[in-house]
N, C-alpha and C. Protein backbone atom coordinates (compact mmCIF):
# COMPACT_ATOMS: atom_id res chain seq x y z
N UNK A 1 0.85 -1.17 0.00
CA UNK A 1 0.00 0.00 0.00
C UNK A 1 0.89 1.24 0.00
N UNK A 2 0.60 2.28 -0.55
CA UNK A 2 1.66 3.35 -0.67
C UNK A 2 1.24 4.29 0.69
N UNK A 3 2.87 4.79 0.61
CA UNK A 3 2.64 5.20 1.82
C UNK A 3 1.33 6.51 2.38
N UNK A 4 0.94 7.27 1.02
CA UNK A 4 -0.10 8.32 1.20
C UNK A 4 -1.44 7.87 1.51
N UNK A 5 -1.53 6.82 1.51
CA UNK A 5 -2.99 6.05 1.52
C UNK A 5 -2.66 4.87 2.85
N UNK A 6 -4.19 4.67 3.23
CA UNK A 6 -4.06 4.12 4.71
C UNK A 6 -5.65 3.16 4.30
N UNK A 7 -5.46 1.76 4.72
CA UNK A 7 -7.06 1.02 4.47
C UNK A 7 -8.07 1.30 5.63
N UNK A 8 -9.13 1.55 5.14
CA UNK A 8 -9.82 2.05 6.34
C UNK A 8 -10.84 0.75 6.31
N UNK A 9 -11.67 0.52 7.66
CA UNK A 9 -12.30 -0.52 7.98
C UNK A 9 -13.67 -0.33 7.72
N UNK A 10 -14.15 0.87 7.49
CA UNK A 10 -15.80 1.06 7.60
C UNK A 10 -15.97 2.54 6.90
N UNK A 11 -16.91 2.43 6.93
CA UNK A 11 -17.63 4.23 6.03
C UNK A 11 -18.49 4.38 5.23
N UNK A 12 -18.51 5.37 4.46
CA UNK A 12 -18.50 5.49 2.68
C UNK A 12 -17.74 4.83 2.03
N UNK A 13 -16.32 5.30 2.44
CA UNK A 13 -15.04 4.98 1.48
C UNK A 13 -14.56 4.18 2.30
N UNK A 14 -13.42 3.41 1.11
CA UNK A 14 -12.69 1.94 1.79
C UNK A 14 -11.56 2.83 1.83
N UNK A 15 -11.56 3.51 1.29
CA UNK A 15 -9.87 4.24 1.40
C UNK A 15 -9.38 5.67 1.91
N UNK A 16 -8.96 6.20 2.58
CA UNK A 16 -8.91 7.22 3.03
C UNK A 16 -7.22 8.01 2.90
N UNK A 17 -6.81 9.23 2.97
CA UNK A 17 -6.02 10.12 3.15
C UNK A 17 -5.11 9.70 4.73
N UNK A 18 -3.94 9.52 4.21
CA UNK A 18 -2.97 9.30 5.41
C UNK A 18 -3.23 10.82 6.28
N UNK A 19 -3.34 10.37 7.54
CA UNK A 19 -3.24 12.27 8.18
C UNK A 19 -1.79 13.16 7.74
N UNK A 20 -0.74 12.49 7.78
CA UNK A 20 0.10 13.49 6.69
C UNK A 20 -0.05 13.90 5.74
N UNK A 21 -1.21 13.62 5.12
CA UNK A 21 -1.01 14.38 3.72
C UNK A 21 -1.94 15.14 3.71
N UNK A 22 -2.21 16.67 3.50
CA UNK A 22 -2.90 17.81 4.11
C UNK A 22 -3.11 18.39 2.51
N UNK A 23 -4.29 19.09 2.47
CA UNK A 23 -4.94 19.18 1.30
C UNK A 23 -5.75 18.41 0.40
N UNK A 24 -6.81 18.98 0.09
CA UNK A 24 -7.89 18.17 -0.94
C UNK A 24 -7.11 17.47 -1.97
N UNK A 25 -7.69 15.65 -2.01
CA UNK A 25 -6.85 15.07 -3.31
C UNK A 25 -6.96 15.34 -4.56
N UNK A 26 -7.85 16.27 -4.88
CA UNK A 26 -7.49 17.06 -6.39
C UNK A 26 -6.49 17.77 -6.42
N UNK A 27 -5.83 18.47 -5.57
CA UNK A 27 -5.07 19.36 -5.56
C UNK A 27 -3.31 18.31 -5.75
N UNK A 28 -3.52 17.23 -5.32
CA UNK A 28 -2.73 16.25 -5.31
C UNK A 28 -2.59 15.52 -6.73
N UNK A 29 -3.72 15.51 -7.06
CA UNK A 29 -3.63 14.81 -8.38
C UNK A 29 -3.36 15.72 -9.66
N UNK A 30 -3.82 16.64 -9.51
CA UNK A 30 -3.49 18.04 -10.54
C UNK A 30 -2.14 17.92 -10.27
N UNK A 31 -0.98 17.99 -9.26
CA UNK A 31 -0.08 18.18 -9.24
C UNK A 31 1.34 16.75 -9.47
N UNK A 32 0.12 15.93 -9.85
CA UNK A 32 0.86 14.85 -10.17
C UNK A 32 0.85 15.08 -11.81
N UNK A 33 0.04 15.03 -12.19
CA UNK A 33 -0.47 15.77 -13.68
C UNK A 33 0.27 17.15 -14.13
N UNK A 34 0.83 17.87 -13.34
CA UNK A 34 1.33 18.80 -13.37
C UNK A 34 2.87 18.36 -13.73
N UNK A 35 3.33 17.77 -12.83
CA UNK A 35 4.89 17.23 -13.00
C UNK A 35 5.25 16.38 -13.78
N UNK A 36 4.13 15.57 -14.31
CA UNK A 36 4.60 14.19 -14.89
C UNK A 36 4.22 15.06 -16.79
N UNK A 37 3.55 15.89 -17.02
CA UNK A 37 4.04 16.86 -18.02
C UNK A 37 5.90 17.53 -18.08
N UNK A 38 5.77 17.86 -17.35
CA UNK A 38 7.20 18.22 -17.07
C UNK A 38 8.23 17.09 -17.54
N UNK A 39 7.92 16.32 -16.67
CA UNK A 39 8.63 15.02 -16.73
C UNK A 39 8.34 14.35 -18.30
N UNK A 40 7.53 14.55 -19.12
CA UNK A 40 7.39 14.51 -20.43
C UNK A 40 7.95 15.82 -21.77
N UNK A 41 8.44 16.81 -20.99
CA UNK A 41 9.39 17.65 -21.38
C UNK A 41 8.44 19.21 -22.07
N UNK A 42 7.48 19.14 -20.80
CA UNK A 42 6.28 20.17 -21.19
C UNK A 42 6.68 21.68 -20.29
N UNK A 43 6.92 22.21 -20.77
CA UNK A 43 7.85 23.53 -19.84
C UNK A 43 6.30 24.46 -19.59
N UNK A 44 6.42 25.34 -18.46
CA UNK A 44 5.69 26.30 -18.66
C UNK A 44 4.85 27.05 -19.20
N UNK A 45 3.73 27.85 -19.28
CA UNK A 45 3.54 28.41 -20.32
C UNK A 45 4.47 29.63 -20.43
N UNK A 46 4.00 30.43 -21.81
CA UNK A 46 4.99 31.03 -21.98
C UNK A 46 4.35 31.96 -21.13
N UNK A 47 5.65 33.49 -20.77
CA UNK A 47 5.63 34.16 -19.99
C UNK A 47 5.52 34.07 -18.63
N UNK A 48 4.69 33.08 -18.04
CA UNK A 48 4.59 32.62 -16.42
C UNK A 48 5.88 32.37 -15.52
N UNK A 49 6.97 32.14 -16.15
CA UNK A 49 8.25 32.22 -15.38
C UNK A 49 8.33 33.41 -15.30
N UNK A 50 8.51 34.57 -16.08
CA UNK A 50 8.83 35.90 -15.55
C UNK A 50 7.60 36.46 -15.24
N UNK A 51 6.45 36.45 -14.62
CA UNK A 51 5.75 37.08 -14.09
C UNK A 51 4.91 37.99 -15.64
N UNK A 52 4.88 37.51 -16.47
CA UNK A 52 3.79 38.32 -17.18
C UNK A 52 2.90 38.45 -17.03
N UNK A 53 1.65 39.82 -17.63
CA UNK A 53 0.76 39.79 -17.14
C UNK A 53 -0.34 38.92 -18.14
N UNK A 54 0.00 38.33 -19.04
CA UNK A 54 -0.76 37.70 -19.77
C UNK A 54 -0.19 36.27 -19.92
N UNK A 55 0.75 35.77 -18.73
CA UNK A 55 0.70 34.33 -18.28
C UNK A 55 -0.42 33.42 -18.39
N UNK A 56 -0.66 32.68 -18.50
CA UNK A 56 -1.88 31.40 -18.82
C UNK A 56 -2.10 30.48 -17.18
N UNK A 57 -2.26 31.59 -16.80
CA UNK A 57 -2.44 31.13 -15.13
C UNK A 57 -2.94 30.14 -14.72
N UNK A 58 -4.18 29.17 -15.22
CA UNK A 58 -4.97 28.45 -14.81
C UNK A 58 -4.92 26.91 -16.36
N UNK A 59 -3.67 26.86 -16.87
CA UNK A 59 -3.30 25.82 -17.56
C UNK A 59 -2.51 25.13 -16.66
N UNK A 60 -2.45 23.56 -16.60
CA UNK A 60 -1.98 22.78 -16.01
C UNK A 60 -0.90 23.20 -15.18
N UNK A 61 0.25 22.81 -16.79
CA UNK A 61 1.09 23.35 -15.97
C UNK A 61 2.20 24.92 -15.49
N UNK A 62 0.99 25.30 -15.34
CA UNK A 62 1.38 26.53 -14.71
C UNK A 62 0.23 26.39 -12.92
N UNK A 63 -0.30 27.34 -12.85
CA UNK A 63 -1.05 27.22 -11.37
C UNK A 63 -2.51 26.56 -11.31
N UNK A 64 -3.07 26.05 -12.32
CA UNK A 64 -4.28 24.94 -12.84
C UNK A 64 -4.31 23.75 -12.15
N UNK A 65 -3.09 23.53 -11.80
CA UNK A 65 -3.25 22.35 -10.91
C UNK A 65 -3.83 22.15 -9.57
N UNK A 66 -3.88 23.15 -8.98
CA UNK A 66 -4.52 23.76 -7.44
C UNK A 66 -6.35 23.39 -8.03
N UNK A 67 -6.17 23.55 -9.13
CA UNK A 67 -7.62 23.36 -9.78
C UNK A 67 -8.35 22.59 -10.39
N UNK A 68 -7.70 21.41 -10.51
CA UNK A 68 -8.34 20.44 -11.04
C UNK A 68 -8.97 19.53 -10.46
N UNK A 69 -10.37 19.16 -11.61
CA UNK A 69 -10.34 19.28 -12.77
C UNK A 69 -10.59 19.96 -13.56
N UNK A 70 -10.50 21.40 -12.69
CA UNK A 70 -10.99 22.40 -13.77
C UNK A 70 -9.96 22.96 -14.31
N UNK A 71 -9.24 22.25 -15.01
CA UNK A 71 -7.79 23.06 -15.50
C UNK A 71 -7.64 22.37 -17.29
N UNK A 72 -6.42 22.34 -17.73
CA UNK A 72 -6.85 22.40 -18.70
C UNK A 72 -5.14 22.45 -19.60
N UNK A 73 -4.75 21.52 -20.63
CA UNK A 73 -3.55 21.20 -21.40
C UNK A 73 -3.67 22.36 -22.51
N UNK A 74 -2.80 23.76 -22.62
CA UNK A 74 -2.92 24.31 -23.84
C UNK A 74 -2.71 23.92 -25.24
N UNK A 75 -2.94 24.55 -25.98
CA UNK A 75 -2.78 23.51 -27.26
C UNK A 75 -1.60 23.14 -27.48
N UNK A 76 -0.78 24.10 -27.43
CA UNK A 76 0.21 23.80 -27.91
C UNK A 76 1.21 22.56 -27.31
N UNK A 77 0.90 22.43 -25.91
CA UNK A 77 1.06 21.85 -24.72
C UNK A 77 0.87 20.26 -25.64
N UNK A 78 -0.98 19.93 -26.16
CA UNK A 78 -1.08 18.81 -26.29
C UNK A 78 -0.20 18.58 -27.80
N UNK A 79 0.01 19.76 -28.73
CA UNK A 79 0.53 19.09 -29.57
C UNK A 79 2.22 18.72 -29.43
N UNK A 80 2.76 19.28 -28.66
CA UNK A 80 4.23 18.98 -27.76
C UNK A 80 3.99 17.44 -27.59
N UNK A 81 2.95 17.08 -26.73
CA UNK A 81 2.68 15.64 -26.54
C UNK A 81 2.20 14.69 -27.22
N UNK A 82 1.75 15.19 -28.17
CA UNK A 82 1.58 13.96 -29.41
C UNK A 82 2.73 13.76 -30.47
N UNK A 83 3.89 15.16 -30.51
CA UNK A 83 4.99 14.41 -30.97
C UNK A 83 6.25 13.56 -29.71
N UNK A 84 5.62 13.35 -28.68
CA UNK A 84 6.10 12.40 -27.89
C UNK A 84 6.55 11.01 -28.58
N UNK A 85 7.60 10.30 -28.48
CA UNK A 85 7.41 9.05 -28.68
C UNK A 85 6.83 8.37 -27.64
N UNK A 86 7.16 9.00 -26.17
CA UNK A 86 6.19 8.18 -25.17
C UNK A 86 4.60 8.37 -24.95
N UNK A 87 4.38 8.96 -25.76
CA UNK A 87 2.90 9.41 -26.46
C UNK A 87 2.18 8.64 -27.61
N UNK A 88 2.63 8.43 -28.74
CA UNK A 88 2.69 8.18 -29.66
C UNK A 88 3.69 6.88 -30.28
N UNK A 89 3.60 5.96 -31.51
CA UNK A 89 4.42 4.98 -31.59
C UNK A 89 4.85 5.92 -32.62
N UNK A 90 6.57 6.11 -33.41
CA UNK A 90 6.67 6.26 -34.24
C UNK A 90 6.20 5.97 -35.67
């Protein structure tokens, strides 16, 4: 069982939030979604590293992840990822 998750005996749910881990699990999962873009070689949007004011604030991976599922892969973002080979077969 991983360590963020704990089996619970009774409830609603069979599964519950380790008490270390603090924050709603969307906010967790957006940010897994968030990195593992990264980790697929998806940088920023543009301008959001230097503080622009027309940053794409609420795309994944930029600050969207606090928000999901209401967030959202820019285009250009998904077409970055469909020339993935770990996306796509050659």
């Amino acid at each position: 069982m991983s360590a963020g998750v704990q089996r619970c005996t009774g409830g609603r749910s069979a599964w519950r939030r380790h008490p270390s881990v603090s924050g709603p699990a969307n906010r967790w999962i957006g940010g897994a979604g968030h990195e593992l873009a990264h980790a697929l070689y998806v940088p920023h949007p543009p301008g959001c590293d230097e503080g622009e004011s027309d940053c794409d604030t609420w795309a994944l991976t930029w600050a969207g992840y606090v928000n999901y599922p209401h967030t959202y892969l820019r285009d250009d973002e998904k077409a970055l990822l469909l020339e993935s080979s770990f996306i796509t077969q050659p």
